[in-house]
Protein backbone atom coordinates (compact mmCIF):
# COMPACT_ATOMS: atom_id res chain seq x y z
CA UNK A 1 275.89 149.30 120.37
CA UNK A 2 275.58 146.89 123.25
CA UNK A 3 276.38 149.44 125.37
CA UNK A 4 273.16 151.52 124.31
CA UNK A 5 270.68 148.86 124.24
CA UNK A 6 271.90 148.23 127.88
CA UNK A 7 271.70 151.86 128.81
CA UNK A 8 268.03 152.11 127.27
CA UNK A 9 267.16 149.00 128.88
CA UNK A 10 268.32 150.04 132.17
CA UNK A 11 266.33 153.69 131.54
CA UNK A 12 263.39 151.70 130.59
CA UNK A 13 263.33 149.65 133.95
CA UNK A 14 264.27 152.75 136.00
CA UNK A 15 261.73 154.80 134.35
CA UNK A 16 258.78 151.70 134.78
CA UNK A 17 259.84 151.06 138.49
CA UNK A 18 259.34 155.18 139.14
CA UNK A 19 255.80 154.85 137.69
CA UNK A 20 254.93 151.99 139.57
CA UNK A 21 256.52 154.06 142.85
CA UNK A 22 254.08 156.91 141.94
CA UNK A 23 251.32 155.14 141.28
CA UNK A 24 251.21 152.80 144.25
CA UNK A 25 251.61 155.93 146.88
CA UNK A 26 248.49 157.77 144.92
CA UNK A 27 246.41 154.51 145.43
CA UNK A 28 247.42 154.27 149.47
CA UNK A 29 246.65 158.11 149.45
CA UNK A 30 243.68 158.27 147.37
CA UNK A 31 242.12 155.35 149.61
CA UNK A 32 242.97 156.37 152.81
CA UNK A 33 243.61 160.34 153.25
CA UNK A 34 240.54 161.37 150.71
CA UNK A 35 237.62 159.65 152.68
CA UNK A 36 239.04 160.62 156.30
CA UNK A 37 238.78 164.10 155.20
CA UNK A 38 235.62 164.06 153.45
CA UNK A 39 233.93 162.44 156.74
CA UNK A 40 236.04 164.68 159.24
CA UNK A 41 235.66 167.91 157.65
CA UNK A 42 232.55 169.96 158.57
CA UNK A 43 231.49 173.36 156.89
CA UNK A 44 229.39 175.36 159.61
CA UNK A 45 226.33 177.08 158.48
CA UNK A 46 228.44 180.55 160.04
CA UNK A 47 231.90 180.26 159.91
CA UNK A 48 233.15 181.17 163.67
CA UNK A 49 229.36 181.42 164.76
CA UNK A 50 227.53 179.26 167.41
CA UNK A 51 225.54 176.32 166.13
CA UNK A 52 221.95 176.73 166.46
CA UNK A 53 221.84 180.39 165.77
CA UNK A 54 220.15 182.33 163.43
CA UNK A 55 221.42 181.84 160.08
CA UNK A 56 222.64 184.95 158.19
CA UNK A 57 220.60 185.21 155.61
CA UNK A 58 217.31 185.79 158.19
CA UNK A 59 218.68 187.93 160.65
CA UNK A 60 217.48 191.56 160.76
CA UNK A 61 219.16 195.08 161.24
CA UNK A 62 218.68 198.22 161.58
CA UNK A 63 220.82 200.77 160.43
CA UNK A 64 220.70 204.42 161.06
CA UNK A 65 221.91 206.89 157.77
CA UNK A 66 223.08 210.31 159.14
CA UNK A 67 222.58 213.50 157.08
CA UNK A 68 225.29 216.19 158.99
CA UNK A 69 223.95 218.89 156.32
CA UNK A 70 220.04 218.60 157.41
CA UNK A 71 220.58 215.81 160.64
CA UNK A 72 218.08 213.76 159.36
CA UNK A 73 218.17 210.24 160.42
CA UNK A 74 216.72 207.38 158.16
CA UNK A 75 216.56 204.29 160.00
CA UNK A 76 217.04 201.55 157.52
CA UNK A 77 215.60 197.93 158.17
CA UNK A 78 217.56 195.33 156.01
CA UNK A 79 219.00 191.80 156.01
CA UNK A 80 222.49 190.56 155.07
CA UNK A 81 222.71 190.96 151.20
CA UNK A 82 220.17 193.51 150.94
CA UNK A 83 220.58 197.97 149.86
CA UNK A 84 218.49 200.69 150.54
CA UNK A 85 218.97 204.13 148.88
CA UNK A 86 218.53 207.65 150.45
CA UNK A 87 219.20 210.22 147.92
CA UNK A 88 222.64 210.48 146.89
CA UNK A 89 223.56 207.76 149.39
CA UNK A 90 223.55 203.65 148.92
CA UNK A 91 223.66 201.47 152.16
CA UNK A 92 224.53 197.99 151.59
CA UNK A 93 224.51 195.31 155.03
CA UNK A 94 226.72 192.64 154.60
CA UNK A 95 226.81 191.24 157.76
CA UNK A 96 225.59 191.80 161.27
CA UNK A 97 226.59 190.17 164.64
CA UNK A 98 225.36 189.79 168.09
CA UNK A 99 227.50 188.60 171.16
CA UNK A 100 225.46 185.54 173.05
CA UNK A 101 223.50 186.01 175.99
CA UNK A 102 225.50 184.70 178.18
CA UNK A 103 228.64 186.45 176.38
CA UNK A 104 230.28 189.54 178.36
CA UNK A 105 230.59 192.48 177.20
CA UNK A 106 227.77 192.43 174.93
CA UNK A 107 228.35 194.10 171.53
CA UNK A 108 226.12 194.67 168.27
CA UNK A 109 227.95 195.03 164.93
CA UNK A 110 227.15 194.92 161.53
CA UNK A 111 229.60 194.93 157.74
CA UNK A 112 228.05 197.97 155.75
CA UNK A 113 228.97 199.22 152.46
CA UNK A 114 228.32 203.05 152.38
CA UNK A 115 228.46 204.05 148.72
CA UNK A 116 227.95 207.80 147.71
CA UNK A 117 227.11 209.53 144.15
CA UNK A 118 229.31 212.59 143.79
CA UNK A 119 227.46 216.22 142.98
CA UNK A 120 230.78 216.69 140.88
CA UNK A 121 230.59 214.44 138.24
CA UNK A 122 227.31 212.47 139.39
CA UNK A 123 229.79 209.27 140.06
CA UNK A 124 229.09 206.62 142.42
CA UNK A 125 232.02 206.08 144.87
CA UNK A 126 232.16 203.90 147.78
CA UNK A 127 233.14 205.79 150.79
CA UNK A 128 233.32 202.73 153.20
CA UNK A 129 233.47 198.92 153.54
CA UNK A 130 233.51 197.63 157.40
CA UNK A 131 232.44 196.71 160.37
CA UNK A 132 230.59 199.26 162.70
CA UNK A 133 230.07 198.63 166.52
CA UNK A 134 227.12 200.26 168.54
CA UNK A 135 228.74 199.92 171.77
CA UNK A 136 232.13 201.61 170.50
CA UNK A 137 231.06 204.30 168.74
CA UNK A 138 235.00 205.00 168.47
CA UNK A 139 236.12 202.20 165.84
CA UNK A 140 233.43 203.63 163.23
CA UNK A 141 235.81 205.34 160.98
CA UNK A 142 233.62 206.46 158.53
CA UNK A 143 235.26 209.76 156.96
CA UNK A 144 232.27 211.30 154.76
CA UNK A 145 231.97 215.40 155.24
CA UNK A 146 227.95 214.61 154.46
CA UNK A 147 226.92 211.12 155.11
CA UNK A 148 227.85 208.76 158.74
CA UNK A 149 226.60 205.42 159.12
CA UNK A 150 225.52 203.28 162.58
CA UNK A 151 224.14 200.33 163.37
CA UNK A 152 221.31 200.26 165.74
CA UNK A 153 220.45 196.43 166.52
CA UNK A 154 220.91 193.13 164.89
CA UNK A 155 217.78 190.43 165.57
CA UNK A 156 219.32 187.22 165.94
CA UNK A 157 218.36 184.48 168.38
CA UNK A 158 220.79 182.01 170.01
CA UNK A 159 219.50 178.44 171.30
CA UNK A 160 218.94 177.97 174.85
CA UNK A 161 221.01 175.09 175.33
CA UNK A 162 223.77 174.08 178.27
CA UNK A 163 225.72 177.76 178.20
CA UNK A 164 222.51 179.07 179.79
CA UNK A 165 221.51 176.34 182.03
CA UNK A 166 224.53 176.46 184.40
CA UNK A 167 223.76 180.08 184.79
CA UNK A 168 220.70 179.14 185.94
CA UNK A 169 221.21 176.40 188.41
CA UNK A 170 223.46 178.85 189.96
CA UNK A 171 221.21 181.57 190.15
CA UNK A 172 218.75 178.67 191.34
CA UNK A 173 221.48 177.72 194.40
CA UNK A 174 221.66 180.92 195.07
CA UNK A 175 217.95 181.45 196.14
CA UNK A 176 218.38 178.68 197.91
CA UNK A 177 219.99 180.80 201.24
CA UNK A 178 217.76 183.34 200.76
CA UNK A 179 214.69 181.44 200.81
CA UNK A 180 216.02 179.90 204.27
CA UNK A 181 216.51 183.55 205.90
CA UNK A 182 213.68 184.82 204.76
CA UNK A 183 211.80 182.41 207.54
CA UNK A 184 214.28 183.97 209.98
CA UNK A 185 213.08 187.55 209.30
CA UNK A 186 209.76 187.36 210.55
CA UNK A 187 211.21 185.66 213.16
CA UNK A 188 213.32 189.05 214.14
CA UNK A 189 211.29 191.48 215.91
CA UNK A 190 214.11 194.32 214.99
CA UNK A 191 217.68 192.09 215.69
CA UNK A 192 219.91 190.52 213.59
CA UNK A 193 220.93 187.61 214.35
CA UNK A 194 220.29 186.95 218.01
CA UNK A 195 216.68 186.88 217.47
CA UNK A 196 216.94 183.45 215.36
CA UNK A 197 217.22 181.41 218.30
CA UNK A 198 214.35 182.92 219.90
CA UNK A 199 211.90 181.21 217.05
CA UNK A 200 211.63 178.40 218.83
CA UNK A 201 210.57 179.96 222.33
CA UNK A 202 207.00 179.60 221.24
CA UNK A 203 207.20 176.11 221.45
CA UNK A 204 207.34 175.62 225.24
CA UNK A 205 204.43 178.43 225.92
CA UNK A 206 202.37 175.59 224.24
CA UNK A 207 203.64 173.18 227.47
CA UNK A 208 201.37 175.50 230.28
CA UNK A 209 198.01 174.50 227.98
CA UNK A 210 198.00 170.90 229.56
CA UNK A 211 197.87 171.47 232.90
CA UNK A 212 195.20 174.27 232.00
CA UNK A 213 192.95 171.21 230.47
CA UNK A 214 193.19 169.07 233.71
CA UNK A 215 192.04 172.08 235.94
């Protein structure tokens, strides 16, 4: 009997010193880890966008719907989130995308939804869900024996900020030697480079004028 009133007892203080184990950690974590994250993370307005951009929601594109049957082209004018339909054919843009100014190569690409009712049964069926590039025509994969789908341009505007403004003050340093030979080229009466020195051979004709004044 003694025996199990030790054994509970000793279960009882194992069992108490575990809970106080887990709960002391939780307080240390709950304190210290929770906060730091909270202030450290950040959640960008566009996730792997540039800061200052324009937000999704208000940018604008324009996306051309192909008819192979008739080749009519409607060119659709939408913004992220919105549809147009064109007969049998619903154009959703999800997305679109614009590479920064000062970004090389530059690309325009938009996420488009092409969804298509079937003369068959009347059914709407979605026919493709991706991005499409204007500059590579090539990685459109849209496989519809009536409809094709391309994006045209995506307004967007980046903020002028420091990417630009080294571009500039090299552009800027690089007037610089031009402005200094253009001097030298009126100086040239049909040479190179020889005729730079001779700019200054002006400057003692003026030396004969005094002695003209005494006479």
């Amino acid at each position: 009997m003694s025996r199990r009133i030790s054994t509970a007892l000793f279960a009882l203080l194992a069992a108490t010193a575990l809970t106080a184990c887990d709960r002391s950690p939780s307080k240390g974590n709950g304190s210290a880890t929770v906060p730091t994250v909270a202030k450290s993370e950040r959640v960008p307005q566009e996730v792997g966008g540039i800061e200052g951009a324009t937000p999704m929601a208000e940018r604008i594109a324009i996306v051309g719907l192909l008819n192979k049957r008739n080749g009519l082209v409607r060119e659709l004018e939408m913004k992220p989130g919105e549809s147009a339909r064109v007969g049998r054919a619903i154009v959703r843009l999800r997305a679109c995308e614009q590479t920064a100014p000062w970004e090389d190569p530059p690309e325009t690409g938009a996420f488009v939804q092409l969804t298509v009712q079937d003369q068959r049964d009347d059914k709407w069926r979605r026919v493709f869900s991706g991005w499409i590039f204007r500059e590579r025509p090539d990685r459109n994969i849209i496989q519809h024996p009536i409809y094709d789908v391309f994006v045209k341009s995506c307004a967007m505007t980046y903020p002028g900020g420091e990417p630009v403004a080294p571009a500039a003050a090299k552009s800027g340093a690089a007037a610089a030697p031009k402005a200094s030979s253009t001097p030298q080229s009126p100086a040239t009466n049909g040479g190179e480079g020889g005729d730079t020195p001779a700019a200054p051979a002006p400057a003692p004709a003026a030396a004969p004028s005094p002695p003209a004044n005494t006479e």
